[in-house]
Every structure is written in C-alpha cells, then in structure tokens.
PDB file of N, CA and C in Angstrom:
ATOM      1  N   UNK A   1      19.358  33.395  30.848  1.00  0.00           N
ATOM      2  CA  UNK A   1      20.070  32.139  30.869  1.00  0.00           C
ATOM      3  C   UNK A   1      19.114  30.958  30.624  1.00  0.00           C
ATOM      4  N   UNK A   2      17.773  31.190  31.038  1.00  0.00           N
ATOM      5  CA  UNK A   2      16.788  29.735  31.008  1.00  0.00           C
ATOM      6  C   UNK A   2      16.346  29.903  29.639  1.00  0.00           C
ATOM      7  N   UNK A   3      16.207  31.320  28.431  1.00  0.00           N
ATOM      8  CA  UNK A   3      16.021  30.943  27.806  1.00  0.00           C
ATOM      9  C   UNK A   3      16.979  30.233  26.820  1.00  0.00           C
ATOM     10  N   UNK A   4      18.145  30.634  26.836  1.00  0.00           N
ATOM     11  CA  UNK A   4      18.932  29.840  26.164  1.00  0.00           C
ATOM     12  C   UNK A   4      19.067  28.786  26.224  1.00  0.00           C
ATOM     13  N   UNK A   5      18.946  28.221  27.348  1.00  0.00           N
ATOM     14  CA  UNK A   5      19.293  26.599  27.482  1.00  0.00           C
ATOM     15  C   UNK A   5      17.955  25.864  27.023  1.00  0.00           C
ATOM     16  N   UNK A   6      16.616  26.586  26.813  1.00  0.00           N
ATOM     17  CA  UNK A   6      15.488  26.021  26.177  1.00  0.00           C
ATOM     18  C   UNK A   6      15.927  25.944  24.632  1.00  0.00           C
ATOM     19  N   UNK A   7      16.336  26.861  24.106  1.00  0.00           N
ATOM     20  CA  UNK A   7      16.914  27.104  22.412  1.00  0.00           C
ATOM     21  C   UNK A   7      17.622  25.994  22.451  1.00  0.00           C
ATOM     22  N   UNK A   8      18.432  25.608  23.398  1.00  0.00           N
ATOM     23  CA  UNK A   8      19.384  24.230  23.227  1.00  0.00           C
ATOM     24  C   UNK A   8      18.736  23.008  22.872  1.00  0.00           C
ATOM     25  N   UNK A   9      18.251  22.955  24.061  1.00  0.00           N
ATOM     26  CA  UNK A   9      16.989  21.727  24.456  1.00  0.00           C
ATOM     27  C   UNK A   9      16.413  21.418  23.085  1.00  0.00           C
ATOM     28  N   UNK A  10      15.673  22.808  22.324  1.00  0.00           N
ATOM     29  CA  UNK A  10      14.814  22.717  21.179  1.00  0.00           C
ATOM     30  C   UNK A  10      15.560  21.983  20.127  1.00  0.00           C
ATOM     31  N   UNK A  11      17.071  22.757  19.663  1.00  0.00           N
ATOM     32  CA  UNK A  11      17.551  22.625  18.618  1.00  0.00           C
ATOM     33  C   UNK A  11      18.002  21.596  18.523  1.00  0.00           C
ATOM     34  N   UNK A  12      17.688  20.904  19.038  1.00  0.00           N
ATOM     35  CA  UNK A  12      18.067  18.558  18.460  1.00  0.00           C
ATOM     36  C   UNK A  12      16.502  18.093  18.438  1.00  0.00           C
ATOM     37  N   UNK A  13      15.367  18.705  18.639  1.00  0.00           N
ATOM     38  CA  UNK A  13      14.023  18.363  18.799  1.00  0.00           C
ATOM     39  C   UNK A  13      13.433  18.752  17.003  1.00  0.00           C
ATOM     40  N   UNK A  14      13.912  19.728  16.763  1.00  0.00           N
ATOM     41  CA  UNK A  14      12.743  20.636  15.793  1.00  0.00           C
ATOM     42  C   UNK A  14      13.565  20.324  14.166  1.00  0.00           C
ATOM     43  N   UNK A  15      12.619  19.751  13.536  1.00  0.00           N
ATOM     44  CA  UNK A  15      13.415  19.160  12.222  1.00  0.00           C
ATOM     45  C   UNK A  15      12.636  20.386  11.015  1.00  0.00           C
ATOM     46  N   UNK A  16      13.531  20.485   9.990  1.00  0.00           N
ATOM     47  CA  UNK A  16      13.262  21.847   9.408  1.00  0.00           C
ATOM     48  C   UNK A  16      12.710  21.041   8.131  1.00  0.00           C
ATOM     49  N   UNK A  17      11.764  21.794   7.562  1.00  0.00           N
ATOM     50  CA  UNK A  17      10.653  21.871   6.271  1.00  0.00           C
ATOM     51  C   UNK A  17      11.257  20.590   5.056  1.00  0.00           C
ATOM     52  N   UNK A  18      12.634  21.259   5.023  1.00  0.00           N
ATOM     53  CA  UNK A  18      13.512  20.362   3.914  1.00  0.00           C
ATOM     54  C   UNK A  18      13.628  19.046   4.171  1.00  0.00           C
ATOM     55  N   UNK A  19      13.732  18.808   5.630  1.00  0.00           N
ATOM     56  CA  UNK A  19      13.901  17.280   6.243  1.00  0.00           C
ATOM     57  C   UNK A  19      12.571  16.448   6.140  1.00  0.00           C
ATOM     58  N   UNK A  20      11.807  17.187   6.764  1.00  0.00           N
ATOM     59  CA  UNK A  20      10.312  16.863   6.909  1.00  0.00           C
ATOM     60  C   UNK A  20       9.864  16.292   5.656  1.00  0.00           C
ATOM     61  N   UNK A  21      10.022  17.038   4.636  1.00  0.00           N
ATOM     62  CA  UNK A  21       9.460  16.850   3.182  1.00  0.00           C
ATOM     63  C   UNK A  21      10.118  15.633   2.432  1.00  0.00           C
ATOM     64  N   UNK A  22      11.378  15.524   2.805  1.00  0.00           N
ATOM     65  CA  UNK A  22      12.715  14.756   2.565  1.00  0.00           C
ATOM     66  C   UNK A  22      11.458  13.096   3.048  1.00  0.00           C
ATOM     67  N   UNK A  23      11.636  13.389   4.413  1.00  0.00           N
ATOM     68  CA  UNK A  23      11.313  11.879   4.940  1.00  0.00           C
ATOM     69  C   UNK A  23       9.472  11.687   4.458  1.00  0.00           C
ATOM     70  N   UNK A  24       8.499  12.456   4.363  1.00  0.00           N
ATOM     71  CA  UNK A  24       7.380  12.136   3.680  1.00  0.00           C
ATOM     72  C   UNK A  24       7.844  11.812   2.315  1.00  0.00           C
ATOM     73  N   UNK A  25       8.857  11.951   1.343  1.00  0.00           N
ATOM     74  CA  UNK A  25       8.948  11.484   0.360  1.00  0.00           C
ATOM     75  C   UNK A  25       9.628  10.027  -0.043  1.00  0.00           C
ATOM     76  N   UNK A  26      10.330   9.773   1.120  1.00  0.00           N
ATOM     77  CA  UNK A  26      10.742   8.576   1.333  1.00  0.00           C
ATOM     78  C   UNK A  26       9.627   7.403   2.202  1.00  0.00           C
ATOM     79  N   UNK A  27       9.031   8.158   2.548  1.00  0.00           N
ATOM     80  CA  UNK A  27       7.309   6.943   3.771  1.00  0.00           C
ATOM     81  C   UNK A  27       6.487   6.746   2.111  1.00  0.00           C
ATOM     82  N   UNK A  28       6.237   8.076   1.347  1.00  0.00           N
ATOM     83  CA  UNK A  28       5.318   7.742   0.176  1.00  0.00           C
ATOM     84  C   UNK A  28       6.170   6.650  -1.261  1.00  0.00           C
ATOM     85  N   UNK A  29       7.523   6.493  -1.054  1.00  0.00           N
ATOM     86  CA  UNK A  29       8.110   5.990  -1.687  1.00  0.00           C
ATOM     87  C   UNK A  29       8.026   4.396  -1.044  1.00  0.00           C
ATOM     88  N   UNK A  30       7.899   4.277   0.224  1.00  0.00           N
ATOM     89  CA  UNK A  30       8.160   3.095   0.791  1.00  0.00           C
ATOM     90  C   UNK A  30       6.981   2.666   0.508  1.00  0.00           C
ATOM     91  N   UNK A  31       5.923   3.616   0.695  1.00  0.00           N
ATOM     92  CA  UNK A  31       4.519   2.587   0.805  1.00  0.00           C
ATOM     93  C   UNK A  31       3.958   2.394  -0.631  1.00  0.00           C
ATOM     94  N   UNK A  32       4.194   3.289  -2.027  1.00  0.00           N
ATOM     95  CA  UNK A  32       4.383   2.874  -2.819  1.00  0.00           C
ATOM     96  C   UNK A  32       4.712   1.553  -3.558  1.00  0.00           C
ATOM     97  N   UNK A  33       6.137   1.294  -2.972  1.00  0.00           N
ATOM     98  CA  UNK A  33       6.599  -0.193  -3.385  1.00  0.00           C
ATOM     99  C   UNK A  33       5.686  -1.354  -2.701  1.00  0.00           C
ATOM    100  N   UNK A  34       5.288  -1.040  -1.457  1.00  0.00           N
ATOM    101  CA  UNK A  34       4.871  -1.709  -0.568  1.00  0.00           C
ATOM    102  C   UNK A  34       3.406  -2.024  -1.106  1.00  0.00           C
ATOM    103  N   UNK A  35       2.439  -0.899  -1.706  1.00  0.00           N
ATOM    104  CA  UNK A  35       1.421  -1.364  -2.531  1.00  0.00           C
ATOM    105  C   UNK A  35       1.539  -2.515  -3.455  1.00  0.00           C
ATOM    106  N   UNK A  36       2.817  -2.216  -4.579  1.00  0.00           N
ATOM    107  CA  UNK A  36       2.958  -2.797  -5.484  1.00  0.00           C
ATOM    108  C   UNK A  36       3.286  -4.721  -4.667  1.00  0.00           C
ATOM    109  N   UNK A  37       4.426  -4.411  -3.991  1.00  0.00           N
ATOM    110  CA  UNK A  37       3.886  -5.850  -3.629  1.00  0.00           C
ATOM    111  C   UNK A  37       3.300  -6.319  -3.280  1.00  0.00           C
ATOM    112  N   UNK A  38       2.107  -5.647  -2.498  1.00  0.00           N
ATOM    113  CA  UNK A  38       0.783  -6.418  -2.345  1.00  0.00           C
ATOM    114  C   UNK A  38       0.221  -7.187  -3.480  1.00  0.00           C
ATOM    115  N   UNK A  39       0.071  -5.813  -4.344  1.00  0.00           N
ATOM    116  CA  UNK A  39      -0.758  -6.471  -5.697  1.00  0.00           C
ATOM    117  C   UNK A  39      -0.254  -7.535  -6.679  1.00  0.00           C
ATOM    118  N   UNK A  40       1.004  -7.698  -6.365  1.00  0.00           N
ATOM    119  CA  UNK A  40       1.646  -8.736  -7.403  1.00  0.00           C
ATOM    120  C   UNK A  40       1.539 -10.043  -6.041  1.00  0.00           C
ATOM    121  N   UNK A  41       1.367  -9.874  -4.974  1.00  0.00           N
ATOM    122  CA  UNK A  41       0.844 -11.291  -4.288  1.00  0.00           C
ATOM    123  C   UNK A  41      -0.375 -11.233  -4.745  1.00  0.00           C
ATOM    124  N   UNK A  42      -1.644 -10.114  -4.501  1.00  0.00           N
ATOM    125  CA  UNK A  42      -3.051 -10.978  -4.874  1.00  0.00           C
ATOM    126  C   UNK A  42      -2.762 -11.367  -6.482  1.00  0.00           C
ATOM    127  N   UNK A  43      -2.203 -10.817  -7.425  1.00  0.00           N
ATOM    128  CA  UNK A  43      -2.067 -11.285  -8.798  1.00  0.00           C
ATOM    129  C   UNK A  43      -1.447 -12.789  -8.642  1.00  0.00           C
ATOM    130  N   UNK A  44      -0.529 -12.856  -7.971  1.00  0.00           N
ATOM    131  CA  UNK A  44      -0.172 -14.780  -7.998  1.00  0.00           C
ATOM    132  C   UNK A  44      -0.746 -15.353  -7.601  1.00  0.00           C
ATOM    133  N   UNK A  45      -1.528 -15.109  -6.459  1.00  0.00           N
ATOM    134  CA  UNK A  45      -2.583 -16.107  -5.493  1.00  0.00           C
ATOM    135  C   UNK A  45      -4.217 -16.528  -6.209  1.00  0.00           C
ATOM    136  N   UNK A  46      -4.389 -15.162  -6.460  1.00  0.00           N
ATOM    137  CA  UNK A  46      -5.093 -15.663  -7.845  1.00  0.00           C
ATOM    138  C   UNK A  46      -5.256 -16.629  -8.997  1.00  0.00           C
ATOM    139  N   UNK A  47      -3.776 -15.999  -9.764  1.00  0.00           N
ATOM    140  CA  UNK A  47      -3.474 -17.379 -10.601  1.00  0.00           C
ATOM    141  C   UNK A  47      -3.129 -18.826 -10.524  1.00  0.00           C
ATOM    142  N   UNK A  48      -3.005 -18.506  -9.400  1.00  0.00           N
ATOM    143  CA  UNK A  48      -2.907 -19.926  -8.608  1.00  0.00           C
ATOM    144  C   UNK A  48      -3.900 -20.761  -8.572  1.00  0.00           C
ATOM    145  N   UNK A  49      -5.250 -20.098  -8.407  1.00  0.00           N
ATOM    146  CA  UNK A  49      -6.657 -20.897  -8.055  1.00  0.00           C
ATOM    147  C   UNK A  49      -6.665 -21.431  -9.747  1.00  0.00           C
ATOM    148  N   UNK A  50      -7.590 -22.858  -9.203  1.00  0.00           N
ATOM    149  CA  UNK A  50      -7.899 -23.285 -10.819  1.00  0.00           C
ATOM    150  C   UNK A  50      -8.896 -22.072 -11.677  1.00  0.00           C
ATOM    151  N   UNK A  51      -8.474 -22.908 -12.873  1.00  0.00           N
ATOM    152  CA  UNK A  51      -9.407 -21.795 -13.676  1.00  0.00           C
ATOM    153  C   UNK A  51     -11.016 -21.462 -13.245  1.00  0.00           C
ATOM    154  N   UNK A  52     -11.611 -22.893 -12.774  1.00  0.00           N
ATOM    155  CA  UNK A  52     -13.281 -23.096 -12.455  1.00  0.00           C
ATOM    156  C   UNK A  52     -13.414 -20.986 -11.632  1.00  0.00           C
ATOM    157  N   UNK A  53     -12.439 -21.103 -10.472  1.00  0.00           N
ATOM    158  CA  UNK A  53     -12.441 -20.316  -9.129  1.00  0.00           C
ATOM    159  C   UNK A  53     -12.054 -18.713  -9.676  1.00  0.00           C
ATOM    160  N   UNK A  54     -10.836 -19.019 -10.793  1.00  0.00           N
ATOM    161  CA  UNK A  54     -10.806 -17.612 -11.067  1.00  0.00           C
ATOM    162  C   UNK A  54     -11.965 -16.980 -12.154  1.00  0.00           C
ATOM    163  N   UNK A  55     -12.435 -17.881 -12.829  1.00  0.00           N
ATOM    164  CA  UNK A  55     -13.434 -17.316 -13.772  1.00  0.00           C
ATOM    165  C   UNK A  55     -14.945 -17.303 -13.673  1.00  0.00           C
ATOM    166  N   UNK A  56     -14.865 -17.479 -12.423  1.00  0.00           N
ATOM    167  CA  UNK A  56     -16.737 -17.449 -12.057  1.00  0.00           C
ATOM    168  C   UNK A  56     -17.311 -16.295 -12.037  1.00  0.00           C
ATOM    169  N   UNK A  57     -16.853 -15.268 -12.112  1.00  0.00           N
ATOM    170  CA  UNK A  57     -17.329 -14.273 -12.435  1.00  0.00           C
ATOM    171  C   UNK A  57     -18.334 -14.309 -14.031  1.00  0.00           C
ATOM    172  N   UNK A  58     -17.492 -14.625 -14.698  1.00  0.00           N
ATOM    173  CA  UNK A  58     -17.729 -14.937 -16.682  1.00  0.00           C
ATOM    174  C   UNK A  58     -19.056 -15.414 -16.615  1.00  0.00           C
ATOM    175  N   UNK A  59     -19.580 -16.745 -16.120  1.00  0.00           N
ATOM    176  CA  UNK A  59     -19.876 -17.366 -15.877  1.00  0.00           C
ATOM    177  C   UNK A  59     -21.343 -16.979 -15.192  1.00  0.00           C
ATOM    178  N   UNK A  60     -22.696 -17.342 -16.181  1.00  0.00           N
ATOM    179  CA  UNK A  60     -24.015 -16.993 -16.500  1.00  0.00           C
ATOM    180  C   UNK A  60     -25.133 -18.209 -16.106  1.00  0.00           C
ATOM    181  N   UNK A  61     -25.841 -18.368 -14.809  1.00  0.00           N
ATOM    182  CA  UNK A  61     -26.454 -19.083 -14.720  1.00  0.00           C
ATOM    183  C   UNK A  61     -27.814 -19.355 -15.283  1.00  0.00           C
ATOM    184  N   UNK A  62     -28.024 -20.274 -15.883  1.00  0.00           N
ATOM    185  CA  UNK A  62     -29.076 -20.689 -16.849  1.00  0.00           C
ATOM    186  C   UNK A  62     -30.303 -21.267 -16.187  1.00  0.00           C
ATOM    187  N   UNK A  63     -31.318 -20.960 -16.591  1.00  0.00           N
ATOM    188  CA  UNK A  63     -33.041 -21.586 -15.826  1.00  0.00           C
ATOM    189  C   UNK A  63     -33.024 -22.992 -15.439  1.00  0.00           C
ATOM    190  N   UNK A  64     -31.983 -23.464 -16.706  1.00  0.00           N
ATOM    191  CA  UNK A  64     -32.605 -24.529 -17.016  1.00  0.00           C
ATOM    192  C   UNK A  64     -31.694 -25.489 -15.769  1.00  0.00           C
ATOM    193  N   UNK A  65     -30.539 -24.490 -15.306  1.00  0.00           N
ATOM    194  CA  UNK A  65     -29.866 -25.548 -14.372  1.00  0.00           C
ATOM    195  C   UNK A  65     -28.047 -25.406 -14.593  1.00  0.00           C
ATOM    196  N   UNK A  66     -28.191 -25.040 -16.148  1.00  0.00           N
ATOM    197  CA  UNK A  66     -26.608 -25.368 -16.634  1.00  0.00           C
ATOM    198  C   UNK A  66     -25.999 -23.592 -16.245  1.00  0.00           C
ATOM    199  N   UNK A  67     -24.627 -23.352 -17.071  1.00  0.00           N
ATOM    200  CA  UNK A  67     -24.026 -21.993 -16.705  1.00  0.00           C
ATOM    201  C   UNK A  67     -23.797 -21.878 -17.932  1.00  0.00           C
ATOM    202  N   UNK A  68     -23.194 -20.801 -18.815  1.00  0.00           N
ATOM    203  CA  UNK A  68     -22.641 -20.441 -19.850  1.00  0.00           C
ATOM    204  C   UNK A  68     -21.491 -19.489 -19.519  1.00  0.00           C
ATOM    205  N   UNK A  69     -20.457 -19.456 -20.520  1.00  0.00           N
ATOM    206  CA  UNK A  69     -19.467 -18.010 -20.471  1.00  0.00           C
ATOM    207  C   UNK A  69     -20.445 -16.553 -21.348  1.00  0.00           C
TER     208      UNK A  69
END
C-alpha cells in the first residue's frame, strides 16, 4: 500500500524526456531572441555616439601630435 501511494506522489513530480526536451527548446528559443535584442540595443547605442566616439578605433596616432584614419 505505501508503495503505491509513493507511485502517486511521484507521478505529478516526474516530467518525461519529450517534455523536458520540449521546454529546453523553448528556454534556447527564448534566450535566443533575448540575445538578439541585446545586440540590436548595443547596435543603436552605438550609433547613437557621435561619429568622433564610434570611430576611434580607425584612428592612428601620429609623433608629431596629430591622428590619421
């Protein structure tokens, strides 16, 4: 009798392979999108800065004092 009522207990606890796989494909789907909108905020926030801020990278410092692209 005690084990049955443990089988009970279990069977609303224990989620099967198909479900499992089901909901990791929906967390990798969520965080997916969730990447993508990250990157399209740093892509606007970016473009946002003046040009001086986004292109200093390019931008070659010279002996003499000045910069070049």
């Amino acid at each position: 009798m005690a084990a049955r009522k443990n089988k009970i207990a279990d069977r609303g606890t224990r989620t099967s392979r198909s479900a499992a796989a089901a909901r990791d494909r929906r967390a990798r789907g969520v965080l997916a999108a969730e990447t993508d909108r990250q990157l399209d905020d740093l892509i606007l926030r970016r473009l946002a800065l003046p040009v001086e801020a986004r292109m200093n990278f390019l931008r070659r410092r010279l002996p003499g004092g000045g910069s070049s692209l």
